[in-house]
C-alpha atoms as a PDB file:
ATOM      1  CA  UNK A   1      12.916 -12.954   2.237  1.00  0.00           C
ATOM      2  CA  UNK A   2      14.788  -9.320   2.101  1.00  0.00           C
ATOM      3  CA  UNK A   3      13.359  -6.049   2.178  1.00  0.00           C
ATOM      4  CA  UNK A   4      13.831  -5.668  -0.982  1.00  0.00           C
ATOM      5  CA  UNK A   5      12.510  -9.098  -2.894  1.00  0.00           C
ATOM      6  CA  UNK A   6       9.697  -9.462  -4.908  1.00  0.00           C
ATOM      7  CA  UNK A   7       7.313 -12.529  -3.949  1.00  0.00           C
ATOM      8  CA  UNK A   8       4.553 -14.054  -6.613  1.00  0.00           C
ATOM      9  CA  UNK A   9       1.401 -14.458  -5.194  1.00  0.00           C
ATOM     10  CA  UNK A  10      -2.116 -15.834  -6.250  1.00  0.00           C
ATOM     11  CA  UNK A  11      -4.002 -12.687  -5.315  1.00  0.00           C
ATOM     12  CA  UNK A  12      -7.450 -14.072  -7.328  1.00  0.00           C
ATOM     13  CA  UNK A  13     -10.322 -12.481  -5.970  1.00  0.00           C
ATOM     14  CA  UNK A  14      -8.140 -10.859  -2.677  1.00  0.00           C
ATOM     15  CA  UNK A  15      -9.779  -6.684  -2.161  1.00  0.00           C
ATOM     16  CA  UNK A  16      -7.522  -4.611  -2.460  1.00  0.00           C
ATOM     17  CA  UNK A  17      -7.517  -1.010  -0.552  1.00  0.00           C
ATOM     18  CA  UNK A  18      -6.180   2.122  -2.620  1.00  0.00           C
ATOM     19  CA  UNK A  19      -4.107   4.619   0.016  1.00  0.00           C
ATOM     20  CA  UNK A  20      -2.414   6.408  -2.921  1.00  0.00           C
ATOM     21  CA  UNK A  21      -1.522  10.124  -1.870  1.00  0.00           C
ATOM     22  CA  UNK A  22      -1.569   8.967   1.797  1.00  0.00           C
ATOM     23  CA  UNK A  23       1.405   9.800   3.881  1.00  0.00           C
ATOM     24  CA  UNK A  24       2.220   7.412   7.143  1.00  0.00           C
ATOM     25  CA  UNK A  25       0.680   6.742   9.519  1.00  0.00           C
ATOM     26  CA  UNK A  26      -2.819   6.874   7.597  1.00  0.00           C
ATOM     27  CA  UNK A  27      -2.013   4.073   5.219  1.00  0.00           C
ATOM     28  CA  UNK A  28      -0.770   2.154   8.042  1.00  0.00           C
ATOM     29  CA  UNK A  29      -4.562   3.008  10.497  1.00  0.00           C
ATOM     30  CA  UNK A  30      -6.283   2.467   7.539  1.00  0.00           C
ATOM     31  CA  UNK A  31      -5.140  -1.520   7.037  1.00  0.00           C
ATOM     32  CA  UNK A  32      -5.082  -1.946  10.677  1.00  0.00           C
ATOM     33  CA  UNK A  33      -9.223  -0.510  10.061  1.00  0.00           C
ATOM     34  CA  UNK A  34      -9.712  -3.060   7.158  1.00  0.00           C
ATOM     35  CA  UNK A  35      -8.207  -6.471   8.158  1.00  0.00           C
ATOM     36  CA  UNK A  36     -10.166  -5.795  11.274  1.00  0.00           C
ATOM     37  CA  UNK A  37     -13.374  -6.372   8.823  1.00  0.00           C
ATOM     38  CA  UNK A  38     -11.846  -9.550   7.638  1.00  0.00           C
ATOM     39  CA  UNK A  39     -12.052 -13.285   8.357  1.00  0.00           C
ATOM     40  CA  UNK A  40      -8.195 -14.811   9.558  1.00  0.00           C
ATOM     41  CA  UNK A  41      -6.884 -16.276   6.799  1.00  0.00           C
ATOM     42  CA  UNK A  42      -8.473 -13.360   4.282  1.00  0.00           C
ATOM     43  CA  UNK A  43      -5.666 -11.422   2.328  1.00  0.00           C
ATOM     44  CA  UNK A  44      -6.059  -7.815   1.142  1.00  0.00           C
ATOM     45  CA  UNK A  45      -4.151  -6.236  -1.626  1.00  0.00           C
ATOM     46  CA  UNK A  46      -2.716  -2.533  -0.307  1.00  0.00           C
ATOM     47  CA  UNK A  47      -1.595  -0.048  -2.762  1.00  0.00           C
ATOM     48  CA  UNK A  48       0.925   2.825  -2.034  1.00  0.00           C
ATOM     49  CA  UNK A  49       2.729   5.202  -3.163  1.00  0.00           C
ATOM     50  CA  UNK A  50       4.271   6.427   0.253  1.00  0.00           C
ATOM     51  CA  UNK A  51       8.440   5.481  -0.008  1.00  0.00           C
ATOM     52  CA  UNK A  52       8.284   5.259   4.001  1.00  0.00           C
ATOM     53  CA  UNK A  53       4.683   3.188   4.159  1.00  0.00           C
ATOM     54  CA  UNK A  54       6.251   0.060   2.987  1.00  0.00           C
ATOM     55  CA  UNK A  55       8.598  -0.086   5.883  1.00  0.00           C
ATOM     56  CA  UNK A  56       5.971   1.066   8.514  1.00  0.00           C
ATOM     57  CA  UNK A  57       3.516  -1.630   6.893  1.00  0.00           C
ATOM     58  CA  UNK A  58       6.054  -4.301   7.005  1.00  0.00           C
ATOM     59  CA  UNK A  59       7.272  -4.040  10.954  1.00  0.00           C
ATOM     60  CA  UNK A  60       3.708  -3.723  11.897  1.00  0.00           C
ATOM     61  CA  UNK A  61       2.532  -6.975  10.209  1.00  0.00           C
ATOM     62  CA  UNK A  62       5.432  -8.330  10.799  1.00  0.00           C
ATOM     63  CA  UNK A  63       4.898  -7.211  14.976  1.00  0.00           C
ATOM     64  CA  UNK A  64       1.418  -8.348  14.781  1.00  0.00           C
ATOM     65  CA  UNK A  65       2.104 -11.754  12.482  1.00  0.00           C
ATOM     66  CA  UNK A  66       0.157 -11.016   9.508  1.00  0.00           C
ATOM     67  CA  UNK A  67       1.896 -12.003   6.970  1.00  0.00           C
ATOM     68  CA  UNK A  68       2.773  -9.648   4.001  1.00  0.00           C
ATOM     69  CA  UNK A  69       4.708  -9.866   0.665  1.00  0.00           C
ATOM     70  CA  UNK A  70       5.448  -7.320  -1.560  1.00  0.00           C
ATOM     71  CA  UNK A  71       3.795  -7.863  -5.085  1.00  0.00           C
ATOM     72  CA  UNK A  72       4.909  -5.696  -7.249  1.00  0.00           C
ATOM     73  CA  UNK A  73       6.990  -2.263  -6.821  1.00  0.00           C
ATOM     74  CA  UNK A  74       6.657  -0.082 -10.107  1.00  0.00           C
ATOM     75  CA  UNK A  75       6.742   3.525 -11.000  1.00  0.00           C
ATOM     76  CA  UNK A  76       7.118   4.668  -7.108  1.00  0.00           C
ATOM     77  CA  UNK A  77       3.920   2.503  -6.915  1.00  0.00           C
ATOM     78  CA  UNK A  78       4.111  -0.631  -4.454  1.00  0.00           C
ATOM     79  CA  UNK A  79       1.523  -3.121  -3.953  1.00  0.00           C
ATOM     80  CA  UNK A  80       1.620  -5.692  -1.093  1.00  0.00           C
ATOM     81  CA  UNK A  81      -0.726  -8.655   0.015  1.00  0.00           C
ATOM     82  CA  UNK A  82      -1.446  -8.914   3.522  1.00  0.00           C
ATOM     83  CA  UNK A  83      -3.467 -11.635   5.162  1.00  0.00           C
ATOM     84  CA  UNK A  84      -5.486 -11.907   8.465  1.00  0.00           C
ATOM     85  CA  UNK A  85      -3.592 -13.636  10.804  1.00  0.00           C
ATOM     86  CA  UNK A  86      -5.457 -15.856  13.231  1.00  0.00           C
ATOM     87  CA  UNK A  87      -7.261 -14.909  16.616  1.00  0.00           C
ATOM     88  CA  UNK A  88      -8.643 -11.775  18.293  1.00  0.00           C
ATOM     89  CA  UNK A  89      -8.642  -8.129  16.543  1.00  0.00           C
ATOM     90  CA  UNK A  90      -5.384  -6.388  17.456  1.00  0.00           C
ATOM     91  CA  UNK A  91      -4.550  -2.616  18.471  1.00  0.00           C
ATOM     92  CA  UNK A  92      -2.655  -0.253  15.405  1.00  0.00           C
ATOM     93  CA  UNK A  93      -0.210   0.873  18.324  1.00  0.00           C
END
């Protein structure tokens, strides 16, 4: 899946963590803080409006394997689903 694709998701029930107004790297520390609260396998809905967070959000799950898709990406506003991947808590670095 590209960069720029758009990925339906059941996101029933998933949190979701508001980092509107936040410029990188806070939205980025601040998901590495939450998914650190969560069970692997948990998913958690982040919502941006940061045009350089969703490529800093993306290489860091993608460095640490949690998965991520990008839900929706409206009005400068993008909203992505991450989930917990499996085993021990990870560094943001």
């Amino acid at each position: 899946m590209g960069a720029g694709d758009v990925q339906e998701v059941n996101e029933n029930a998933a949190p979701s963590l508001d980092l509107m107004g936040l410029d990188c790297p806070e939205p980025v520390l601040r998901t590495h803080e939450r998914l650190n609260t969560m069970a692997a396998g948990e998913s958690l809905i982040v919502v941006f409006d940061d045009p350089l967070t969703e490529l800093d959000l993306m290489a860091w799950c993608e460095r640490l394997g949690h998965p991520a898709t990008v839900l929706e990406r409206t009005a400068g506003v993008t909203r992505v689903q991450i989930t917990r991947r499996s085993g021990p808590a990870t560094d943001a670095g």
